[in-house]
C-alpha atoms as a PDB file:
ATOM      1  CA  UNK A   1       0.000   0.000   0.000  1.00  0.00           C
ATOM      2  CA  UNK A   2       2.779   2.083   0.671  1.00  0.00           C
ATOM      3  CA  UNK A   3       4.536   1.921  -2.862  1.00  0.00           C
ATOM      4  CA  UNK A   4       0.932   2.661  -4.102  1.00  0.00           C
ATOM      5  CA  UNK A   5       0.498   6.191  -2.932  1.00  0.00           C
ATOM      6  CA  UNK A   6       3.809   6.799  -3.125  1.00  0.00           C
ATOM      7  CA  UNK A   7       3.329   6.365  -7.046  1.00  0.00           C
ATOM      8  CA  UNK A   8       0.120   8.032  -7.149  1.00  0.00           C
ATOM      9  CA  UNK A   9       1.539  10.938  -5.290  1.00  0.00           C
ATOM     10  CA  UNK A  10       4.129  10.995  -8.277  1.00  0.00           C
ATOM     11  CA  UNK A  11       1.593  10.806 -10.814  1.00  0.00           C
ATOM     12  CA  UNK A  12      -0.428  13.509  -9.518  1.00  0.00           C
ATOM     13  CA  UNK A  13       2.449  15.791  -9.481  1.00  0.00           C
ATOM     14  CA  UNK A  14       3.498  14.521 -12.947  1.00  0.00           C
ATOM     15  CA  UNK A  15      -0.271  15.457 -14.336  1.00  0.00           C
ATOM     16  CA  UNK A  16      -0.629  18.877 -12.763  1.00  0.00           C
ATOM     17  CA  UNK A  17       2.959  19.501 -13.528  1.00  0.00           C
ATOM     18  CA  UNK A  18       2.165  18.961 -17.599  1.00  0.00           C
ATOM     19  CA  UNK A  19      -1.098  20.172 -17.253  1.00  0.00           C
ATOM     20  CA  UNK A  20      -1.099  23.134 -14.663  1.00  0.00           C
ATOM     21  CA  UNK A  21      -3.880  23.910 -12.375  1.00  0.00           C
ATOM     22  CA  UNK A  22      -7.280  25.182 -14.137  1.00  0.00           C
ATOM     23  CA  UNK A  23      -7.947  28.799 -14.160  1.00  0.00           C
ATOM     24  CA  UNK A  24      -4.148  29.128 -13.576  1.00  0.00           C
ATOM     25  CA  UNK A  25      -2.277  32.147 -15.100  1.00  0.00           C
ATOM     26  CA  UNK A  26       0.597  30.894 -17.607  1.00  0.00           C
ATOM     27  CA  UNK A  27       2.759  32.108 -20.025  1.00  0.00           C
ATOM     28  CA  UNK A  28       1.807  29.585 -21.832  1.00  0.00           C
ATOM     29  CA  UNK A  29      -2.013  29.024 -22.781  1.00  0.00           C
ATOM     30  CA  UNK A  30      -2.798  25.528 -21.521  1.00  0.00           C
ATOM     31  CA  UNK A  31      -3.032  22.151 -22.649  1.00  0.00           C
ATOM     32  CA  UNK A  32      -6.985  20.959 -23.864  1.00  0.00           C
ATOM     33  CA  UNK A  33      -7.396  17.608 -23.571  1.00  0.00           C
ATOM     34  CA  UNK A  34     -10.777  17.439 -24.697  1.00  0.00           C
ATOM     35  CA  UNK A  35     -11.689  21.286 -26.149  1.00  0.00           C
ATOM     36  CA  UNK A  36     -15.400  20.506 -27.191  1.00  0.00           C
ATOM     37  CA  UNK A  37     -16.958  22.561 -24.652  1.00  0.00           C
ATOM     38  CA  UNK A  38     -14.262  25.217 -24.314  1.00  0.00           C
ATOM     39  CA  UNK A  39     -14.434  26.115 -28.053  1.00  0.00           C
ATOM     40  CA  UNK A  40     -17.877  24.821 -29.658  1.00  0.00           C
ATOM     41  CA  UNK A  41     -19.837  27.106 -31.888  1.00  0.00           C
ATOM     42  CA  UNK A  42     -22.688  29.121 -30.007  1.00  0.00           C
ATOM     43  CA  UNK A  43     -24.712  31.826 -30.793  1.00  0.00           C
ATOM     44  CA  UNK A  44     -24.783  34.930 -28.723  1.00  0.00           C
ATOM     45  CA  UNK A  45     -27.778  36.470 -27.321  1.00  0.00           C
ATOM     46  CA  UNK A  46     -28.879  39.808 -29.305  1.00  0.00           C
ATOM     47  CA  UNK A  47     -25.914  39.813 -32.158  1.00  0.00           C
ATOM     48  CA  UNK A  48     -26.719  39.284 -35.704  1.00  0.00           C
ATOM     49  CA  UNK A  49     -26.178  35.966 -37.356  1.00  0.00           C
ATOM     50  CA  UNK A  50     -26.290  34.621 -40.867  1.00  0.00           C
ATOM     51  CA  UNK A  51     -27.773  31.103 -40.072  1.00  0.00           C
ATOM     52  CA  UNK A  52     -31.777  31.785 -39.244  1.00  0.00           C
ATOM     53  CA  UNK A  53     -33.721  33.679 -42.044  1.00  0.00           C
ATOM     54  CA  UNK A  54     -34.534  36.698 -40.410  1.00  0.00           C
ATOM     55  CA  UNK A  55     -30.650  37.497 -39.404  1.00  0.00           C
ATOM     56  CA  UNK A  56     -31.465  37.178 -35.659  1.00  0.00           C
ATOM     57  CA  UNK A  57     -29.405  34.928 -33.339  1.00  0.00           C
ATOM     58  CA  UNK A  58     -32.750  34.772 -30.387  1.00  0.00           C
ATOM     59  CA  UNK A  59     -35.193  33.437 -31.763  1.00  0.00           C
ATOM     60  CA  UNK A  60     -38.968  32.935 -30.670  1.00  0.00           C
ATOM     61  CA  UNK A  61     -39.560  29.361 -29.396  1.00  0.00           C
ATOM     62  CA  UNK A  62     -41.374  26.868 -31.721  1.00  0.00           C
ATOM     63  CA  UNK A  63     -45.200  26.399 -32.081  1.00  0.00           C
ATOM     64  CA  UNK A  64     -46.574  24.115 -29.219  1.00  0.00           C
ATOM     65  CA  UNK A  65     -43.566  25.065 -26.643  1.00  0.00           C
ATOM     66  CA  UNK A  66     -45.218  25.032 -23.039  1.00  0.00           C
ATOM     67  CA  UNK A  67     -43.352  27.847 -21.362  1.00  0.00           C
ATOM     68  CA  UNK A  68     -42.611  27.515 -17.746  1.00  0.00           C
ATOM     69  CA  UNK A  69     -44.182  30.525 -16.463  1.00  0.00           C
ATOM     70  CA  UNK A  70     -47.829  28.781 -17.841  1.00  0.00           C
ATOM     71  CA  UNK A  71     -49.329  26.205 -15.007  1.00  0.00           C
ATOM     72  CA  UNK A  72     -51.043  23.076 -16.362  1.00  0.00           C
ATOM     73  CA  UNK A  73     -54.884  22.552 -15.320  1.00  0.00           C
ATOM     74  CA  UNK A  74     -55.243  19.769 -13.391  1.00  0.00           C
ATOM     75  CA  UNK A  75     -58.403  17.656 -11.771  1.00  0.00           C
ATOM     76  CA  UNK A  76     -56.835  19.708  -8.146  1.00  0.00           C
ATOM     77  CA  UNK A  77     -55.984  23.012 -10.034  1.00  0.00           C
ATOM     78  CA  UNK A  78     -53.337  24.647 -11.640  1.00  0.00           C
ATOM     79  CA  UNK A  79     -49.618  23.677 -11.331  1.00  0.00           C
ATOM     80  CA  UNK A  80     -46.987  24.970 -12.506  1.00  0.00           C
ATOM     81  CA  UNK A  81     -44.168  23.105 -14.327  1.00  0.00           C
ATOM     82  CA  UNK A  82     -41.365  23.588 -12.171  1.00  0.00           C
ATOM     83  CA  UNK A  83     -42.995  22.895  -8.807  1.00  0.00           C
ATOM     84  CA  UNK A  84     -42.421  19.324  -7.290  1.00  0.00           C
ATOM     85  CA  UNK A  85     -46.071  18.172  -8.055  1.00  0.00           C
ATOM     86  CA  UNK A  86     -47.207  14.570  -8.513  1.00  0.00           C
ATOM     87  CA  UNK A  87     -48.300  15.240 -12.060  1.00  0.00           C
ATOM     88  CA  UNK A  88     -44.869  16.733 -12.969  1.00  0.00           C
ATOM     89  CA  UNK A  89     -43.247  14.252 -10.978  1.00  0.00           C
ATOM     90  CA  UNK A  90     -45.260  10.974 -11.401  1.00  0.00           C
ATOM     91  CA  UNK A  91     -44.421  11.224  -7.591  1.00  0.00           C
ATOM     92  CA  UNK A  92     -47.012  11.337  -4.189  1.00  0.00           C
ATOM     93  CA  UNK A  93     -45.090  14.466  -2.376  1.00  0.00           C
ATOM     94  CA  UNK A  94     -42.803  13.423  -0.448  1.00  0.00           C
ATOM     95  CA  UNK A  95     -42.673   9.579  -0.863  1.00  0.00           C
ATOM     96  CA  UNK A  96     -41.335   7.395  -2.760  1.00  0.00           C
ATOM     97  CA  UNK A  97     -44.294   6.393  -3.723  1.00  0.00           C
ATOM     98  CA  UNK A  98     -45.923   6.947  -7.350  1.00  0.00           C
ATOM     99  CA  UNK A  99     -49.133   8.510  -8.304  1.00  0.00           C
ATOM    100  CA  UNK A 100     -51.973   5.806  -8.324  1.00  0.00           C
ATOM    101  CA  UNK A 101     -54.325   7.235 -10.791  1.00  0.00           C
ATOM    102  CA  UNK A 102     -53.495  10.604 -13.717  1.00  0.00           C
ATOM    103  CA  UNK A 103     -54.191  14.021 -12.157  1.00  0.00           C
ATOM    104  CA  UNK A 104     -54.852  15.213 -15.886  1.00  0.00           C
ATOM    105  CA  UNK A 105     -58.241  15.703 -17.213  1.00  0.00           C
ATOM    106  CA  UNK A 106     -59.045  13.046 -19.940  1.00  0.00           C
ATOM    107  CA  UNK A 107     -59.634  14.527 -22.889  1.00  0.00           C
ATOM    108  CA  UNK A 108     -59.351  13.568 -26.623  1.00  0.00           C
ATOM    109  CA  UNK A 109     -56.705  15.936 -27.372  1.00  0.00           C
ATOM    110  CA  UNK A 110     -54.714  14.610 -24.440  1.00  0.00           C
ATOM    111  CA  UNK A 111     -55.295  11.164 -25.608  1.00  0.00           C
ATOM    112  CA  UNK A 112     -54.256  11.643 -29.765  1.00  0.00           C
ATOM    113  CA  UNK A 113     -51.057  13.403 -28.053  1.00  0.00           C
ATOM    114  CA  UNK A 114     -50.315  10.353 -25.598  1.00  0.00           C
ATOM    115  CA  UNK A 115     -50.691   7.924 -28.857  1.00  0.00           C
ATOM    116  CA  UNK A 116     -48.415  10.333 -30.392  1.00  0.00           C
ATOM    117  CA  UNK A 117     -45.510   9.979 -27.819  1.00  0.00           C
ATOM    118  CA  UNK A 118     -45.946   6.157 -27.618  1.00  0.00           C
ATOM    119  CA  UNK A 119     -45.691   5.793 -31.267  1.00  0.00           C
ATOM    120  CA  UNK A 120     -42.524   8.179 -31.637  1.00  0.00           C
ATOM    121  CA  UNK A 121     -40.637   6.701 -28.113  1.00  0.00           C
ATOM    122  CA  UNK A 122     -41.904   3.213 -27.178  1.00  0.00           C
ATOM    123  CA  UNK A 123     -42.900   1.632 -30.722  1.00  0.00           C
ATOM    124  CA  UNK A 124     -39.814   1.046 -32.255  1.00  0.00           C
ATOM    125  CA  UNK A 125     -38.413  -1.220 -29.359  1.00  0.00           C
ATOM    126  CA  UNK A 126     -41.934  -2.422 -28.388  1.00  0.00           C
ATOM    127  CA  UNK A 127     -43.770  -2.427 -31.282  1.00  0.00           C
ATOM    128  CA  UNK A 128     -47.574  -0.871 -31.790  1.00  0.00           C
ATOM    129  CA  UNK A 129     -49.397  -3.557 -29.715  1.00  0.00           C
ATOM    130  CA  UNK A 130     -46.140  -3.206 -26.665  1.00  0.00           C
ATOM    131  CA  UNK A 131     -45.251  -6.505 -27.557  1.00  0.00           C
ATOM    132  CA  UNK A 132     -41.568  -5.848 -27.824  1.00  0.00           C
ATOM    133  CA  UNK A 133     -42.308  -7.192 -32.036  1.00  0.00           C
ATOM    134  CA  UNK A 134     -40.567  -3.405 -32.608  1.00  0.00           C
ATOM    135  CA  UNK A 135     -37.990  -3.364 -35.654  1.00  0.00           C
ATOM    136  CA  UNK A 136     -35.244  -2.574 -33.180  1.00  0.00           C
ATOM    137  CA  UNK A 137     -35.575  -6.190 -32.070  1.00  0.00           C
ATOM    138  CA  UNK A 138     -34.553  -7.433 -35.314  1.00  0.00           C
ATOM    139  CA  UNK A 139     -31.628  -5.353 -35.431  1.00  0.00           C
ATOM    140  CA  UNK A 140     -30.692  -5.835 -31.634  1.00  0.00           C
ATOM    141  CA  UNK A 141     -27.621  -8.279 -30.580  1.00  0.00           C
ATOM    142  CA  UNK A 142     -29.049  -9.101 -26.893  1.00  0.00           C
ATOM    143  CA  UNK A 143     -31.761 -10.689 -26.386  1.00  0.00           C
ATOM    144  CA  UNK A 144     -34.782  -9.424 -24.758  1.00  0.00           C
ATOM    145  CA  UNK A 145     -34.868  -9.726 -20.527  1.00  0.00           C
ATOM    146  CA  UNK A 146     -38.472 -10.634 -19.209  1.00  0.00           C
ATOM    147  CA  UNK A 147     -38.932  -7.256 -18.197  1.00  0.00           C
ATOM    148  CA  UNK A 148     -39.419  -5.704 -21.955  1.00  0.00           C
ATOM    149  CA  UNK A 149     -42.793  -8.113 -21.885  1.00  0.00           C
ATOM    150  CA  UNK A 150     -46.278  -6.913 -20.728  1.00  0.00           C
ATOM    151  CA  UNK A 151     -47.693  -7.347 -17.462  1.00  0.00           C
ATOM    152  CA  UNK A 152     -49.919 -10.114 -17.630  1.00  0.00           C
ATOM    153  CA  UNK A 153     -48.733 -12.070 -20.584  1.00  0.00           C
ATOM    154  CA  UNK A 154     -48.880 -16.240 -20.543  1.00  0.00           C
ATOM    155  CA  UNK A 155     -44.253 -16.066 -21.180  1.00  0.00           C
END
């Protein structure tokens, strides 16, 4: 155990003697290991920009965007979308517990946009019945655990 921190202790001083301490101030500018986030492309807020249309780097947000500020009308009232709710969080407040029946009014619009989600998330691994028959399983090299099936099935 000894000899083990004593050459850890060298290879930290090795590292941070390559790679000086971040935020340091060097003659040198420092060594990026991995630069994606120091140096990606970004837009800045209010400055003109050649990629959108309209020459504007803020743009508004896209049609159907539920803003935060809005609350969501629920069977119990309005909540908002950032509080720690059971129908934000699937959650009873504070237990572990989940919710035991949806908080949502049922509606038909809330219903065509529920079908929507499972067809665009769920029905390529599980199919359109939730059979796990989705095309990914053809093209998957595991095999399917007992816990992809549906509750209730003979397997």
């Amino acid at each position: 155990m000894r000899y083990f921190l004593a050459i850890f202790a060298v290879l930290v001083l090795t590292v941070v003697a390559i790679l000086g301490f971040r935020g340091s101030e060097f003659r040198k500018p420092p060594l990026y290991i991995f630069p994606d986030m120091e140096w990606q492309a970004k837009l800045r807020p209010q400055k003109d920009n050649g990629f959108f249309m309209n020459g504007r780097t803020s743009q508004l947000p896209p049609h159907g965007t539920i803003p935060r500020s809005h609350a969501i009308q629920t069977v119990n009232g309005p909540v908002l979308a950032h509080e720690n709710a059971p129908v934000i969080t699937g959650m009873v407040s504070g237990t572990t517990n989940f919710v035991a029946y949806n908080q949502l009014p049922i509606t038909a619009e809330l219903l065509k946009r529920g079908q929507q989600r499972f067809t665009i998330n769920c029905t390529p691994c599980h199919g359109a019945l939730g059979m796990a028959t989705g095309s990914r399983k053809r093209s998957a090299r595991w095999r399917w655990s007992r816990t992809c099936t549906t509750r209730g099935s003979s397997r």
